[in-house]
Protein backbone atom coordinates (compact mmCIF):
# COMPACT_ATOMS: atom_id res chain seq x y z
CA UNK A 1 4.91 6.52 16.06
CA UNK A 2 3.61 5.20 19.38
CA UNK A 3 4.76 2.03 21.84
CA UNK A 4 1.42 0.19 22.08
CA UNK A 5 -0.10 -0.19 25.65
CA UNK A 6 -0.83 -4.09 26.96
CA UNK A 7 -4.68 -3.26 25.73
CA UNK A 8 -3.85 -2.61 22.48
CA UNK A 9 -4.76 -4.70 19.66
CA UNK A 10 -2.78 -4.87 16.31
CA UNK A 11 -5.51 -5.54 14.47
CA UNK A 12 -7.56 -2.53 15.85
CA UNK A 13 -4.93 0.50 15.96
CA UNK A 14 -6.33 4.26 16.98
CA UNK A 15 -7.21 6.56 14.57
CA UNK A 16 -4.82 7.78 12.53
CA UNK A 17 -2.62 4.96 13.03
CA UNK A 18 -0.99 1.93 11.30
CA UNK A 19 0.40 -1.60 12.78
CA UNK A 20 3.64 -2.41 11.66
CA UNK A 21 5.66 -5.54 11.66
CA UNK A 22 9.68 -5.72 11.09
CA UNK A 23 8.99 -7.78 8.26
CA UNK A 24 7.02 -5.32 6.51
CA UNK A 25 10.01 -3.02 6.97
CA UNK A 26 12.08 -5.24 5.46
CA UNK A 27 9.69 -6.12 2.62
CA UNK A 28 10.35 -2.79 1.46
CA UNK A 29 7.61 -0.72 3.04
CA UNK A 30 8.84 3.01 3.72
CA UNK A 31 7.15 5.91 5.78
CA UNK A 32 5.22 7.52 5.08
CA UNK A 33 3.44 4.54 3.07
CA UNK A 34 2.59 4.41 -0.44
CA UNK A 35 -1.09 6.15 -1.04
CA UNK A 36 -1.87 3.02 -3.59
CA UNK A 37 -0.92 0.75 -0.05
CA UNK A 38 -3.48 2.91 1.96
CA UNK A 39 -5.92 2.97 -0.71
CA UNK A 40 -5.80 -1.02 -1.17
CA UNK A 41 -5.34 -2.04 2.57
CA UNK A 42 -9.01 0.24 3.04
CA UNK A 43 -10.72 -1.66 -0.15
CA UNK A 44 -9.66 -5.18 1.28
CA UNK A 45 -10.57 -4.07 4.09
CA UNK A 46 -7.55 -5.93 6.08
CA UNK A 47 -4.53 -4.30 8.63
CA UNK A 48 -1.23 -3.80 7.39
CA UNK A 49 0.01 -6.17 9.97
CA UNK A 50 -1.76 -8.91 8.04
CA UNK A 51 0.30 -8.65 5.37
CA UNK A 52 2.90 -11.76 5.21
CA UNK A 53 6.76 -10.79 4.04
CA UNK A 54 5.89 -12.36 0.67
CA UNK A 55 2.60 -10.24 0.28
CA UNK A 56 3.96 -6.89 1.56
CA UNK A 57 7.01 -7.25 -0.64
CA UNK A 58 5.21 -7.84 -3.89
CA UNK A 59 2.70 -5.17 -3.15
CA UNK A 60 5.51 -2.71 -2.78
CA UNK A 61 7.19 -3.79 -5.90
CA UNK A 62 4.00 -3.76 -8.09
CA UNK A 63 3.56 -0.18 -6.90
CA UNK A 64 7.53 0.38 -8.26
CA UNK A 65 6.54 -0.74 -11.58
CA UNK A 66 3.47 1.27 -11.77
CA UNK A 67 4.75 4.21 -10.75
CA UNK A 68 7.58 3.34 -13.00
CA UNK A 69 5.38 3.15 -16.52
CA UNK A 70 3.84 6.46 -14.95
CA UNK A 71 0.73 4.52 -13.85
CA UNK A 72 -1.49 3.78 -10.50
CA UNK A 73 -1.87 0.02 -8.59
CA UNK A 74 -5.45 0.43 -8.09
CA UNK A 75 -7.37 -2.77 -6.29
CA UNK A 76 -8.69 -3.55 -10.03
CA UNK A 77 -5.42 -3.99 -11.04
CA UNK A 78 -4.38 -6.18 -8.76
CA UNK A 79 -8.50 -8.26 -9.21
CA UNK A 80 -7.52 -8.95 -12.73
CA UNK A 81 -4.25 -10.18 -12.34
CA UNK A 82 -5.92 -12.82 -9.87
């Protein structure tokens, strides 16, 4: 964990690093994250902290139910189910 300095961006964190919002917190997300989160925030190619509450917390869940039924949210998954 690190306190960001006034010239850092949220959107452009240092290597290594994630942004995190309270809301993702309370959408569920847990440290260290999910690998399927990782894995699907690189593939869209977006920041964690662009995640909305509603997003983040049915990301979390879908992984839940994967792992669950003994399965993987993969970024197909989640293109076929629109």
């Amino acid at each position: 964990m690190k306190v960001p300095k006034r010239s850092d961006w949220a959107g452009l964190p240092p290597p290594g690093y994630l942004t995190v919002c309270e809301t993702s917190l309370r959408a569920g997300l847990r440290f260290p994250p999910p690998a399927e989160l990782v894995e699907l925030l690189k593939r869209c190619r977006v920041s964690l902290s662009q995640f909305s509450y509603r997003v983040m917390s049915v990301t979390v869940g879908l992984i839940a139910l994967f792992r669950d039924h003994g399965a993987v949210l993969t970024h197909e998954h989640l293109s076929r189910m629109g």
